[in-house]
N, C-alpha and C. Protein backbone atom coordinates (compact mmCIF):
# COMPACT_ATOMS: atom_id res chain seq x y z
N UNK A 1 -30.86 -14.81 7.46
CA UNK A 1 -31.76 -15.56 8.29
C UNK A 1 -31.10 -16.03 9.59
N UNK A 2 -29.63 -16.75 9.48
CA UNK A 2 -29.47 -17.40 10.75
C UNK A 2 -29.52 -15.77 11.84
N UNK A 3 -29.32 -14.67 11.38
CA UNK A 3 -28.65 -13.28 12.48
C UNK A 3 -29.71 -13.33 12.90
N UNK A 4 -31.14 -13.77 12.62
CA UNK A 4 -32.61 -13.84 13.35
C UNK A 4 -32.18 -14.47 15.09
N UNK A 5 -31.22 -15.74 14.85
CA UNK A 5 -31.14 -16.56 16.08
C UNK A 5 -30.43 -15.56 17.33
N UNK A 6 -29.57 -14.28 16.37
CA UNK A 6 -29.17 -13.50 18.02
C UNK A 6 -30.29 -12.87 18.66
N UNK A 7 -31.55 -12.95 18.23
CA UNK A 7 -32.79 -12.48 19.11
C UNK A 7 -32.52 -13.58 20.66
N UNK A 8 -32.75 -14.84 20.52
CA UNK A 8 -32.60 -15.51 21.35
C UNK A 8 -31.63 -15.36 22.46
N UNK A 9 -30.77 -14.81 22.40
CA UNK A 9 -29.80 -14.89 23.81
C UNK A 9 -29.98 -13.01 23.95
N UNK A 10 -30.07 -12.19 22.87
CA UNK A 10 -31.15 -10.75 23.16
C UNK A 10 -32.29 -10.95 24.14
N UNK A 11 -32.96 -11.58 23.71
CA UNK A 11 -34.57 -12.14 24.72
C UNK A 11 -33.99 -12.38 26.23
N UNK A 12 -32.99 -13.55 26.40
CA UNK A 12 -32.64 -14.15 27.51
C UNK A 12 -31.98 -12.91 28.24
N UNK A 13 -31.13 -12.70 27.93
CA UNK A 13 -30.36 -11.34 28.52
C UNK A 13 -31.49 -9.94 29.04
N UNK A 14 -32.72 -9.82 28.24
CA UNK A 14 -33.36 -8.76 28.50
C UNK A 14 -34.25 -9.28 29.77
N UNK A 15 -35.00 -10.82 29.91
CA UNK A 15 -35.22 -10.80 31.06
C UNK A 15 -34.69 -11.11 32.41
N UNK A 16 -33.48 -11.30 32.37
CA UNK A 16 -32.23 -11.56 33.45
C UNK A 16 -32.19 -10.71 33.67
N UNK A 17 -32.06 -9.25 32.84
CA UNK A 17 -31.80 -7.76 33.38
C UNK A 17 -33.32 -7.84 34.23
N UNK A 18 -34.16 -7.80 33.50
CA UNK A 18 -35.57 -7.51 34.39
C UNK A 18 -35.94 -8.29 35.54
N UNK A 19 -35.25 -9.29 35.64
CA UNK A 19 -35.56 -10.27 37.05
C UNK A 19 -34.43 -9.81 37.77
N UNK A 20 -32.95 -9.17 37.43
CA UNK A 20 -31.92 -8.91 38.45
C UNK A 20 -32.69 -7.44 39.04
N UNK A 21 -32.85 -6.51 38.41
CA UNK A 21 -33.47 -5.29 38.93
C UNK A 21 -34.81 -5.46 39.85
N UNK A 22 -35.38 -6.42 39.46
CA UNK A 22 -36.87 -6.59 40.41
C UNK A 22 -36.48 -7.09 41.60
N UNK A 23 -34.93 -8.04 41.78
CA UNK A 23 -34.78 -8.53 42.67
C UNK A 23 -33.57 -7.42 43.67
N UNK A 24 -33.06 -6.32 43.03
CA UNK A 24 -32.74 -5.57 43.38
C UNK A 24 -33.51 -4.25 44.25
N UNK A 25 -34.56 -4.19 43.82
CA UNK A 25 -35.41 -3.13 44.09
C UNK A 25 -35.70 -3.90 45.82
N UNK A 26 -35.76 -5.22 45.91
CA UNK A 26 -36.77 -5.94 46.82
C UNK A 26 -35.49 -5.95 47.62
N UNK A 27 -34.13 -5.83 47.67
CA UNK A 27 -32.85 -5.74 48.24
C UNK A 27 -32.68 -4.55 48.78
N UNK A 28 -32.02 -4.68 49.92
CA UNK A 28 -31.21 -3.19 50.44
C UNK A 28 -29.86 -3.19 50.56
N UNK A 29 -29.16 -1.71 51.25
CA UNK A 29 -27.91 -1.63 50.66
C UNK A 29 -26.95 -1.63 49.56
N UNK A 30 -25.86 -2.06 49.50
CA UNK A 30 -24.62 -2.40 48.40
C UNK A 30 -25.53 -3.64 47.71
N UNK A 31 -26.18 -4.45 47.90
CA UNK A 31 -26.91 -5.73 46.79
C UNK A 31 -27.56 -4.78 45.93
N UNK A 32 -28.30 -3.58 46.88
CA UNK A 32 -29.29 -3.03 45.50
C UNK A 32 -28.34 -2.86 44.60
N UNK A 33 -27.36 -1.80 44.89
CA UNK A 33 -26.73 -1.20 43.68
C UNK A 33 -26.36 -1.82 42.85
N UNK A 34 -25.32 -3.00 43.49
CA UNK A 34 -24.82 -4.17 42.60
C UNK A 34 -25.97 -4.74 41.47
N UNK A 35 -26.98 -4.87 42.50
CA UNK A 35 -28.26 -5.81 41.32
C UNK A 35 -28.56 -4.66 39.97
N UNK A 36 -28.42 -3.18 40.61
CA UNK A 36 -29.18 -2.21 39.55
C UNK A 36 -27.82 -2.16 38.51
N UNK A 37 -26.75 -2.38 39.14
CA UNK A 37 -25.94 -2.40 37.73
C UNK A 37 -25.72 -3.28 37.01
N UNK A 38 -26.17 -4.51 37.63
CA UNK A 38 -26.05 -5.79 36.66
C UNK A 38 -27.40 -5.98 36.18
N UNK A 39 -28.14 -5.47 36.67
CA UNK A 39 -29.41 -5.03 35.12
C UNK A 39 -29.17 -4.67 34.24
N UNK A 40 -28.35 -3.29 34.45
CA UNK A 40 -28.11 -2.15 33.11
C UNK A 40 -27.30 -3.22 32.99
N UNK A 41 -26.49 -3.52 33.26
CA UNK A 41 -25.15 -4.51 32.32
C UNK A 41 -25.99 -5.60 31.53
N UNK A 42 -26.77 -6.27 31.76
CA UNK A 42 -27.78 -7.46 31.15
C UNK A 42 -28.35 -6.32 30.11
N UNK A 43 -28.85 -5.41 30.32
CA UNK A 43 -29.55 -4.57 29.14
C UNK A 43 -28.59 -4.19 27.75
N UNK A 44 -27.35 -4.13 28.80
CA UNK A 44 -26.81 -3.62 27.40
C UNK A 44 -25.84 -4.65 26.70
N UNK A 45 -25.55 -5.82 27.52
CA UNK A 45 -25.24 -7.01 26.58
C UNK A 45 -26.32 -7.05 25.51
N UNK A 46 -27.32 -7.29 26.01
CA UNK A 46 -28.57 -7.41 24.77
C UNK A 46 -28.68 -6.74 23.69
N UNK A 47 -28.30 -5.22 23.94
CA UNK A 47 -27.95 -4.07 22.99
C UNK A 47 -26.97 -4.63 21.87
N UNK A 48 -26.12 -5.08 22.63
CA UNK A 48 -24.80 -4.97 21.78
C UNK A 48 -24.85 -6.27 20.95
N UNK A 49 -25.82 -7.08 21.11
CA UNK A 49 -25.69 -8.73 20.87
C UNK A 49 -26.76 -8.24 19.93
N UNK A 50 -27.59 -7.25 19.85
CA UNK A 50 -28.66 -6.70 18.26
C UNK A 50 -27.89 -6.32 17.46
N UNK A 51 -27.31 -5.23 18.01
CA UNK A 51 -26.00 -4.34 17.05
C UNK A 51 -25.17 -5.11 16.28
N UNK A 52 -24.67 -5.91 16.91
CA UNK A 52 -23.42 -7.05 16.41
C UNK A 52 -24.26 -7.90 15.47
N UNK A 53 -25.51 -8.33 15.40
CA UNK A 53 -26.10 -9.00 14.44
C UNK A 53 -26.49 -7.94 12.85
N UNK A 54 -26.87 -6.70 13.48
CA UNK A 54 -27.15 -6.13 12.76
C UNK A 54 -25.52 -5.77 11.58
N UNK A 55 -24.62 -5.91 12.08
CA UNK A 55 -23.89 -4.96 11.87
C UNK A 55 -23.06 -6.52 11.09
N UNK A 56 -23.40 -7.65 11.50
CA UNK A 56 -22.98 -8.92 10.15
C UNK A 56 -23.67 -8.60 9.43
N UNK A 57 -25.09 -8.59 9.61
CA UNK A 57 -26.08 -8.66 8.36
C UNK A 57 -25.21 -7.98 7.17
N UNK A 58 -25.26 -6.82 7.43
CA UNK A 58 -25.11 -5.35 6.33
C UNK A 58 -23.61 -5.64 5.91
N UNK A 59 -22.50 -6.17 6.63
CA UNK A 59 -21.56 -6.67 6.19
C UNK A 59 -21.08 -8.22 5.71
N UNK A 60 -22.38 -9.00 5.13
CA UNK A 60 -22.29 -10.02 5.25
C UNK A 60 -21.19 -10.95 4.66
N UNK A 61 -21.19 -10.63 3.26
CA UNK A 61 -20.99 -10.57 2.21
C UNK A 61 -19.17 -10.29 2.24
N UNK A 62 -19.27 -9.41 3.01
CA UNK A 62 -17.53 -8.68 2.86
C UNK A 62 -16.54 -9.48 3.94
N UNK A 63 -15.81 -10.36 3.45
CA UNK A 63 -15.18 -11.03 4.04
C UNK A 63 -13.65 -10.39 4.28
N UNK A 64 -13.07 -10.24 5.50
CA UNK A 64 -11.97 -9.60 5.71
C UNK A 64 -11.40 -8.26 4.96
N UNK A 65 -12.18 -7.54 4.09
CA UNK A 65 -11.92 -6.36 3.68
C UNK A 65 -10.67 -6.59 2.71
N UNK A 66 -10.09 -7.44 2.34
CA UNK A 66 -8.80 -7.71 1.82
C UNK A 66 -7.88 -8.24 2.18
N UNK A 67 -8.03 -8.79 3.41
CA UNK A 67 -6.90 -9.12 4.34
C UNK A 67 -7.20 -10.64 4.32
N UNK A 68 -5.93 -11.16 4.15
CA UNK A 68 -5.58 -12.75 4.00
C UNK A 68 -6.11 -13.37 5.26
N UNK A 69 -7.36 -14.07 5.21
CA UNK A 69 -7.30 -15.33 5.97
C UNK A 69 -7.41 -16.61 5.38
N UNK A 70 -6.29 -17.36 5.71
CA UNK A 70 -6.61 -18.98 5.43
C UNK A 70 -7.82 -19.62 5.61
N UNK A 71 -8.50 -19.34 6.59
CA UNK A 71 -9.67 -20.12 7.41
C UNK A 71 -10.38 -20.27 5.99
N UNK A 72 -10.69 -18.87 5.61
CA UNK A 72 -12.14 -18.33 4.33
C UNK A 72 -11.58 -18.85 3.13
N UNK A 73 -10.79 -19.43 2.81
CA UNK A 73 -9.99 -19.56 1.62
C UNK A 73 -10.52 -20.90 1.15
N UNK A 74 -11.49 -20.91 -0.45
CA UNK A 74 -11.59 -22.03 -0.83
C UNK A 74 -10.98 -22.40 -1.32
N UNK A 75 -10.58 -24.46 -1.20
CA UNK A 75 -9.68 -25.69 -1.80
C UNK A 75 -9.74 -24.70 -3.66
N UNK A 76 -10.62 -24.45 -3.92
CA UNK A 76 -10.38 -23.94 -5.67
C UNK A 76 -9.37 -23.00 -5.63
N UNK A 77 -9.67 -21.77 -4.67
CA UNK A 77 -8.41 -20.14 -4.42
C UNK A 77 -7.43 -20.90 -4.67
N UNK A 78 -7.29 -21.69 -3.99
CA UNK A 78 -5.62 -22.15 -3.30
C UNK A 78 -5.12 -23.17 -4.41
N UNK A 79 -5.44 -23.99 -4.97
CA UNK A 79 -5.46 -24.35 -6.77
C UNK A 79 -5.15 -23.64 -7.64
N UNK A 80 -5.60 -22.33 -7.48
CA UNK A 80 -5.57 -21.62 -8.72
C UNK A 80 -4.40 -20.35 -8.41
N UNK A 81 -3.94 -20.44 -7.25
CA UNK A 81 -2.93 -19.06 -6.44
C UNK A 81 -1.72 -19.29 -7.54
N UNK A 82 -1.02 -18.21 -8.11
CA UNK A 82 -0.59 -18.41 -9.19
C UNK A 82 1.25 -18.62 -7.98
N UNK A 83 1.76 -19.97 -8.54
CA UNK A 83 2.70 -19.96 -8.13
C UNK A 83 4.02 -20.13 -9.12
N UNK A 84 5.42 -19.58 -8.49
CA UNK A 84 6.83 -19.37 -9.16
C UNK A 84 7.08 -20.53 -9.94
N UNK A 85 7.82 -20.35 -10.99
CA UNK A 85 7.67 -21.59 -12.03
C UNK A 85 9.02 -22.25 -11.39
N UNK A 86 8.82 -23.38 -11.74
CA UNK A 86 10.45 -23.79 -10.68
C UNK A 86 11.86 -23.90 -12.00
N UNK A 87 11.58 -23.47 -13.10
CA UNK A 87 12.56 -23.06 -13.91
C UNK A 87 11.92 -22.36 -15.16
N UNK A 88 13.35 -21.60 -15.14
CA UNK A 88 12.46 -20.47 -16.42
C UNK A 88 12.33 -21.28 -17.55
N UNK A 89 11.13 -20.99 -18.38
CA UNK A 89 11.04 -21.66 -19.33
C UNK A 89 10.97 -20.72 -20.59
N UNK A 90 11.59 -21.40 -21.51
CA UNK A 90 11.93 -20.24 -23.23
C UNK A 90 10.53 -19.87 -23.54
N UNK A 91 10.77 -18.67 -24.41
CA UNK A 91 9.78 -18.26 -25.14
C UNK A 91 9.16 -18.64 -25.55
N UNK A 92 7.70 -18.60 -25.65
CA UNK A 92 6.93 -19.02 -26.18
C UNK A 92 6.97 -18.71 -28.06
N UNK A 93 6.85 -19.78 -29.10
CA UNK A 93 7.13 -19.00 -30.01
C UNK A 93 5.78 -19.80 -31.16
N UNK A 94 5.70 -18.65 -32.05
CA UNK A 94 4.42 -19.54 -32.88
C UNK A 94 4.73 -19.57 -34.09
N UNK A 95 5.98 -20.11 -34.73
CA UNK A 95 6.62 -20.04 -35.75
C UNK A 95 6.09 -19.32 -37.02
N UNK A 96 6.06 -18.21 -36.64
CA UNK A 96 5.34 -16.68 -37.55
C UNK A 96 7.12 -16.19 -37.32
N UNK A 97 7.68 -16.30 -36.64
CA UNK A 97 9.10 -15.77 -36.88
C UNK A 97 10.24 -16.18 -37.74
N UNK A 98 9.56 -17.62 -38.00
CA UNK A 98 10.80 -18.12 -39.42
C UNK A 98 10.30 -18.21 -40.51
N UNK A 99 9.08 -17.41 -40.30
CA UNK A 99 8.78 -16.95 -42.14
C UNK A 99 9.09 -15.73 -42.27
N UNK A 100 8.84 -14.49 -41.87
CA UNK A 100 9.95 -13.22 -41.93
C UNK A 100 11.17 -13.39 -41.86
N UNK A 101 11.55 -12.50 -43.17
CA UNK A 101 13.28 -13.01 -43.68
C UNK A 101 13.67 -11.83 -43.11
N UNK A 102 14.96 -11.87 -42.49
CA UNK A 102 15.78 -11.10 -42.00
C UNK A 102 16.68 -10.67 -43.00
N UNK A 103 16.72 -9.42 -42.81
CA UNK A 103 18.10 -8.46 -44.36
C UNK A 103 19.19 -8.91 -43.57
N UNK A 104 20.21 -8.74 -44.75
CA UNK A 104 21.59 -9.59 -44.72
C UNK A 104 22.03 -8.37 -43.84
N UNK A 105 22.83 -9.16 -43.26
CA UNK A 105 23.71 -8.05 -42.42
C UNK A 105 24.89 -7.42 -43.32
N UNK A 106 25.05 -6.24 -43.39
CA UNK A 106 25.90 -4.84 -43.44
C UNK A 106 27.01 -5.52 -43.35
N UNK A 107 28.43 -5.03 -44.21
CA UNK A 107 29.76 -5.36 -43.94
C UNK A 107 30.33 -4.11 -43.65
């Protein structure tokens, strides 16, 4: 829903192109040209400001592809990031090992 709001500066941009070209046409010389390319340039900001919405939409979801950013990282991630134990600690044991009797050792 919010990628709806890049219509709005799409809209603005498409009639800036259409008022720079109308005011170009009514111009002579180097202004026309200038004005006729900063139409097409206003046209195709607008282009690219659909595209770029379109092109979050469909990727909305996919945040950095795998690649570490802090910014996106929720207070829970960063809680749960498995960190180095600060000393090794013994085996875990579930005393199932001192009821199996060990054979006498061999002379």
């Amino acid at each position: 829903m919010p990628y709806l709001l890049a219509l709005l500066p799409a809209t603005g941009l498409t009639i800036a192109g259409y008022f720079v070209l109308y005011l170009s046409a009514r111009s002579e010389g180097s202004l026309r040209t200038f004005g006729k390319y900063l139409g097409y340039w206003a046209f195709t900001l607008a282009g690219l400001v659909i595209l770029a919405a379109i092109f979050a939409a469909a990727h909305g979801g996919h945040r950095g592809h795998g690649m570490y950013c802090p910014w996106h990282e929720t207070p829970d991630a960063r809680a749960e990031a498995p960190r180095a134990p600060s000393a090794p600690e013994p085996p875990a044991t579930s005393g199932a090992e001192s009821e199996i009797p060990t054979p006498p050792a061999r002379q």
